[in-house]
C-alpha atoms as a PDB file:
ATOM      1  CA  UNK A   1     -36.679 -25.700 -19.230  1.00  0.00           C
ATOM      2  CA  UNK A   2     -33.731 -23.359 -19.179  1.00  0.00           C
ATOM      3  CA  UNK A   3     -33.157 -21.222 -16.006  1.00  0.00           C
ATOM      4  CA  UNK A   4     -34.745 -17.671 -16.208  1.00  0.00           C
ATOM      5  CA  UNK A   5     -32.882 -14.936 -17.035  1.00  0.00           C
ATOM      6  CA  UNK A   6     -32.297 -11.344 -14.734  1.00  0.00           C
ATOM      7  CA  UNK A   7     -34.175 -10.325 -17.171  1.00  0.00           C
ATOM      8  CA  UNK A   8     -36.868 -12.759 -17.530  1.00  0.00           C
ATOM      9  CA  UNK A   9     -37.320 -12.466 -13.531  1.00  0.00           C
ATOM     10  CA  UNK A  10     -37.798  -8.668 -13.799  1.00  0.00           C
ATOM     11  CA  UNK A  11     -40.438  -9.173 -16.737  1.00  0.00           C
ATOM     12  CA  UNK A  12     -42.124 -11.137 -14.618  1.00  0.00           C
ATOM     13  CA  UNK A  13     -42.686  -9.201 -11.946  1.00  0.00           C
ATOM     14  CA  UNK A  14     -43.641  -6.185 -14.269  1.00  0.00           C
ATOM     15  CA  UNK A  15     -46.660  -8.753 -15.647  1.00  0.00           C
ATOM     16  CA  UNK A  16     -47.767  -9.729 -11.984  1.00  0.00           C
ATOM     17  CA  UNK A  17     -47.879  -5.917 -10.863  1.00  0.00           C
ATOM     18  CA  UNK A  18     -49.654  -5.256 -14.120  1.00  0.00           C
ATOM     19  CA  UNK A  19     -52.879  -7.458 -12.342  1.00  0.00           C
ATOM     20  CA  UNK A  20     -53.364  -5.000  -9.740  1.00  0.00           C
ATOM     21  CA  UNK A  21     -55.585  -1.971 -10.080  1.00  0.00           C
ATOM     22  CA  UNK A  22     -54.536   0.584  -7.457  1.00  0.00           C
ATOM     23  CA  UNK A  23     -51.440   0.522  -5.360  1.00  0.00           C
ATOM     24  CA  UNK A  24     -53.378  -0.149  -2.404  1.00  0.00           C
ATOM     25  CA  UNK A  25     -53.322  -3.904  -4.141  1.00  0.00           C
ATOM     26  CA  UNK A  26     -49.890  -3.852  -5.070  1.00  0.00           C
ATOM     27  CA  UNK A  27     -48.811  -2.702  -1.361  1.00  0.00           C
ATOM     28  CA  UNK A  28     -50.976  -5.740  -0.169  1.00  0.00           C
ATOM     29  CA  UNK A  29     -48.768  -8.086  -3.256  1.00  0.00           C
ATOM     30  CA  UNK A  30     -45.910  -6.471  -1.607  1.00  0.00           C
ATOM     31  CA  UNK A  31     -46.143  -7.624   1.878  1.00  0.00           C
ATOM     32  CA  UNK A  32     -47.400 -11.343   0.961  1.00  0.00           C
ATOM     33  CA  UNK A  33     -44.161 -11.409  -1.080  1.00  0.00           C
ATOM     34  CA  UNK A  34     -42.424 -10.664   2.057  1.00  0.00           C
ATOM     35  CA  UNK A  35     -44.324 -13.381   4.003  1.00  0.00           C
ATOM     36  CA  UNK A  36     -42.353 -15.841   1.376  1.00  0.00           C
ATOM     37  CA  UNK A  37     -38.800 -14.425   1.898  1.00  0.00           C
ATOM     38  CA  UNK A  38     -36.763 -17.065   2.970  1.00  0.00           C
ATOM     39  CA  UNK A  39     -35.605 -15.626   6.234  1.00  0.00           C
ATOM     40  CA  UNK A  40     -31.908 -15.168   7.464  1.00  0.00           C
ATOM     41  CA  UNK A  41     -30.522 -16.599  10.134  1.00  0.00           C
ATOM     42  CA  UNK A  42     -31.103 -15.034  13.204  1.00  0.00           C
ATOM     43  CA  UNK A  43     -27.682 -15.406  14.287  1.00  0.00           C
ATOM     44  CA  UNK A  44     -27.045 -13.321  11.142  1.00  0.00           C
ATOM     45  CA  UNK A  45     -29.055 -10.254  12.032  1.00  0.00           C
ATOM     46  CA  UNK A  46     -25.960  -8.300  12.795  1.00  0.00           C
ATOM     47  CA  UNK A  47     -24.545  -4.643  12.606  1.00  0.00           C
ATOM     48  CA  UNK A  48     -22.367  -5.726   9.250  1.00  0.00           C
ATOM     49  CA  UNK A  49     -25.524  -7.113   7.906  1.00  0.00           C
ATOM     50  CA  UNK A  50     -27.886  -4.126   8.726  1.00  0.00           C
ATOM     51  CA  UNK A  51     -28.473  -1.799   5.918  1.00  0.00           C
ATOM     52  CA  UNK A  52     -28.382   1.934   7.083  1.00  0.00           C
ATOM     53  CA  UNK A  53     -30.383   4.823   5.644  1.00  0.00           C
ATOM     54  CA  UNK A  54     -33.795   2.158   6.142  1.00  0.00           C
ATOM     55  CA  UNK A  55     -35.973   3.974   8.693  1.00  0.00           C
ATOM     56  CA  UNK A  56     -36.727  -0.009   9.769  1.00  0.00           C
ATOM     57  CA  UNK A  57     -34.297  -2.448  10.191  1.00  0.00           C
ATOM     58  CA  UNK A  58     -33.273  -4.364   7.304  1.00  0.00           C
ATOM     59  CA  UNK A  59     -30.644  -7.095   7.770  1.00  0.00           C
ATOM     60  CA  UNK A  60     -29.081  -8.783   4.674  1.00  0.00           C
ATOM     61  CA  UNK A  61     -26.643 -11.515   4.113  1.00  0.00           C
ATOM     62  CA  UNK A  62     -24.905 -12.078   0.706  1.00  0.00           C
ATOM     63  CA  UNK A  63     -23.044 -15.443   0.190  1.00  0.00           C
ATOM     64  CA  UNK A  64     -20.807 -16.095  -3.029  1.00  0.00           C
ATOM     65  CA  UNK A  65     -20.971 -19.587  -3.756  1.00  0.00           C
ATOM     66  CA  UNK A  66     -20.316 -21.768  -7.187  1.00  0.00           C
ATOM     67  CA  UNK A  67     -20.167 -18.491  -8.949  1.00  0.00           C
ATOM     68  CA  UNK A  68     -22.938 -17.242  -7.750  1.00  0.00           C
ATOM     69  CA  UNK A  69     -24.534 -14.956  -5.254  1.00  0.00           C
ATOM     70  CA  UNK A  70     -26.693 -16.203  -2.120  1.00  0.00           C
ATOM     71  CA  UNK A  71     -28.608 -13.802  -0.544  1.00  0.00           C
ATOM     72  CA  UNK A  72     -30.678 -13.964   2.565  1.00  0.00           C
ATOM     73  CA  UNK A  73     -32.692 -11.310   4.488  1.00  0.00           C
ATOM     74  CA  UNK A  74     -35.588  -9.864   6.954  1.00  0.00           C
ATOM     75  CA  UNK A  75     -36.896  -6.657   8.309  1.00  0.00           C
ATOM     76  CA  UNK A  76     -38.981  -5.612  11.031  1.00  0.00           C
ATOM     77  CA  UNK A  77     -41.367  -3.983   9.022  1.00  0.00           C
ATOM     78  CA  UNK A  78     -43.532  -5.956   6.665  1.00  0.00           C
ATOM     79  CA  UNK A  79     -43.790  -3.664   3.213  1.00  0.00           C
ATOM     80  CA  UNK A  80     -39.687  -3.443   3.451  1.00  0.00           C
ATOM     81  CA  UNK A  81     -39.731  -7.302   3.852  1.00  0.00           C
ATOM     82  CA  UNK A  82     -41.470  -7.142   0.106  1.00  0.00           C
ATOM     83  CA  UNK A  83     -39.170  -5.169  -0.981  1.00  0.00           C
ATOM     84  CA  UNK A  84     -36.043  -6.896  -0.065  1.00  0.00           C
ATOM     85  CA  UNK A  85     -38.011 -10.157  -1.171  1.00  0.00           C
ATOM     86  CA  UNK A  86     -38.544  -8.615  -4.667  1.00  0.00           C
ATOM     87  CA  UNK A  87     -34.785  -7.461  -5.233  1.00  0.00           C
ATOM     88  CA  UNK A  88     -33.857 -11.028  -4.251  1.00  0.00           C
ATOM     89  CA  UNK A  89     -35.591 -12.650  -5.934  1.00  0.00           C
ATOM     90  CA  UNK A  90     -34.018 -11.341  -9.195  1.00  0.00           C
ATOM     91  CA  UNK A  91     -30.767 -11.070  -7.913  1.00  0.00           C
ATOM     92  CA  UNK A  92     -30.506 -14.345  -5.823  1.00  0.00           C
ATOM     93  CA  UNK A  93     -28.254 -17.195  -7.983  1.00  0.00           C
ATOM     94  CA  UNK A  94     -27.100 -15.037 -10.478  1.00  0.00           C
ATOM     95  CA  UNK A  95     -23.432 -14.440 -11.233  1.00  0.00           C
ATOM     96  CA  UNK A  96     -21.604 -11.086  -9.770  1.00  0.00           C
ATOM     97  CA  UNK A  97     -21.044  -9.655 -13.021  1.00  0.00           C
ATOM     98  CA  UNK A  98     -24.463 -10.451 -14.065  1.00  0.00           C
ATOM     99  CA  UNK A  99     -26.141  -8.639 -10.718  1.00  0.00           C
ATOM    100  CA  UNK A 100     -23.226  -5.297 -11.775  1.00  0.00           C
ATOM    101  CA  UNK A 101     -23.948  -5.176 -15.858  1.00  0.00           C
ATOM    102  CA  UNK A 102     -27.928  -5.357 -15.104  1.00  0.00           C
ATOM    103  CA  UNK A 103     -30.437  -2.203 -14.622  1.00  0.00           C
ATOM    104  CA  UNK A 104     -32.817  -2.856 -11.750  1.00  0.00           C
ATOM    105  CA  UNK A 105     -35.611  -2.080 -14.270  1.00  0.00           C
ATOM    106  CA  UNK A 106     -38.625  -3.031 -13.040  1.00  0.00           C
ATOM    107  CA  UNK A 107     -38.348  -1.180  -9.823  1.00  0.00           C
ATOM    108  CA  UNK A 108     -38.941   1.918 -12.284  1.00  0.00           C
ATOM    109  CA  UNK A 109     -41.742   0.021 -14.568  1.00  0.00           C
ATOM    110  CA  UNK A 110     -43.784  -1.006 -11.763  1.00  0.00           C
ATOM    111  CA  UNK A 111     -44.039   2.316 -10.318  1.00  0.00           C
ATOM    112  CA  UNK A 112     -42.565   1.728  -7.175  1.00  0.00           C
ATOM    113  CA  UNK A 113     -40.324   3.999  -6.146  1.00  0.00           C
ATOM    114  CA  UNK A 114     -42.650   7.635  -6.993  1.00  0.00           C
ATOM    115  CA  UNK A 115     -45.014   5.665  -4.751  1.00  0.00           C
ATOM    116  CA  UNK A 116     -42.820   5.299  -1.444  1.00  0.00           C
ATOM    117  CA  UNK A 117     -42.064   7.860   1.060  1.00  0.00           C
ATOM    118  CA  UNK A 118     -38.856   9.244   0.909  1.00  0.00           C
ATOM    119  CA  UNK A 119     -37.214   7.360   3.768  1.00  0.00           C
ATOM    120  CA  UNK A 120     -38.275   3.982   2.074  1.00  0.00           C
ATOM    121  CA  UNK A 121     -37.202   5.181  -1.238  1.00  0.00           C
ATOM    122  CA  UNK A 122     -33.809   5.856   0.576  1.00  0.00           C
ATOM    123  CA  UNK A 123     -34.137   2.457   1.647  1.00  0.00           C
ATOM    124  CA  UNK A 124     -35.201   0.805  -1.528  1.00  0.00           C
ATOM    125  CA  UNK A 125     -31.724   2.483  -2.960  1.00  0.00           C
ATOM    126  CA  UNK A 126     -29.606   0.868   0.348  1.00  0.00           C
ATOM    127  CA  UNK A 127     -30.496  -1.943  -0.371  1.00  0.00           C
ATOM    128  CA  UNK A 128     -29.985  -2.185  -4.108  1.00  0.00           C
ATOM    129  CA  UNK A 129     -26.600  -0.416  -3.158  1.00  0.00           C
ATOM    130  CA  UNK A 130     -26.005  -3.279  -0.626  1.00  0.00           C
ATOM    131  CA  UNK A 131     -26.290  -6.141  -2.888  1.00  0.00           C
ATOM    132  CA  UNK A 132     -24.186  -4.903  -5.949  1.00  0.00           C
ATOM    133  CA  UNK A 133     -21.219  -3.919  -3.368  1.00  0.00           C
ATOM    134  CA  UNK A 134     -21.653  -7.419  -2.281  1.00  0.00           C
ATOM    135  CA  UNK A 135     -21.432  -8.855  -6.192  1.00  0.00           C
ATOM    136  CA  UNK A 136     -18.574  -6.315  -6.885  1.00  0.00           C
ATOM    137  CA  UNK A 137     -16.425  -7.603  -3.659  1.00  0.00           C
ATOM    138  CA  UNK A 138     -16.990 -10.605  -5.329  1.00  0.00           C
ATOM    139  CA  UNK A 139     -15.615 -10.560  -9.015  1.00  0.00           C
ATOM    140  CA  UNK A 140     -13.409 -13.314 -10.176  1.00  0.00           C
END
């Protein structure tokens, strides 16, 4: 089987928020994704890797290795955990220039950011923001 796509990723996403009634269950779908995020390293939960404008903490690190980019995270609060765990999961392994010519589409066809407050929609943006400058300081 060939690897999935950005775009294949973000489709599927859209199809397993699509199973969920209300957004009380897709909240809930959002914080078990978290529980999966591979965590960072603690030793990595530093200022440089702390995304600002998050009313929680949200620490990311971004590797670029074989062409592609690595990404690692956590956050003390659980629903931003699912959120960081969503983004990298479409973003993690893919190529710089793939992560930069790609619209973060599904973030708009599941609904999710009219249904945040605005200080996680703030945050939601960080950390898109976050992980493209970190695929843009990477370019070949």
């Amino acid at each position: 089987m060939s690897e999935k796509t950005i775009i294949d990723k973000q489709q599927e996403i859209i199809s397993e928020f699509e199973m969920f009634d209300d957004w009380m269950e897709k909240y809930e779908y959002i914080i078990e994704l978290g529980r999966d995020l591979p965590l960072i390293d603690p030793e990595l939960k530093t200022e440089d890797n702390l995304i600002h404008g998050c009313q929680s903490k949200v620490w990311v690190d971004c590797r670029f290795s074989d062409g592609k980019m690595l990404f690692t995270a956590d956050s003390d609060a659980i629903i931003t955990k699912g959120m960081i765990g969503l983004l990298i999961r479409v973003l993690n392994n893919e190529s710089p220039e793939t992560i930069l010519k790609n619209d973060l589409f599904f973030i708009r066809e599941i609904g999710l950011q009219e249904h945040l407050s605005p200080t996680r929609a703030n945050g939601l943006a960080g950390m898109v923001k976050k992980l493209k400058t970190a695929a843009l300081e990477n370019i070949a």
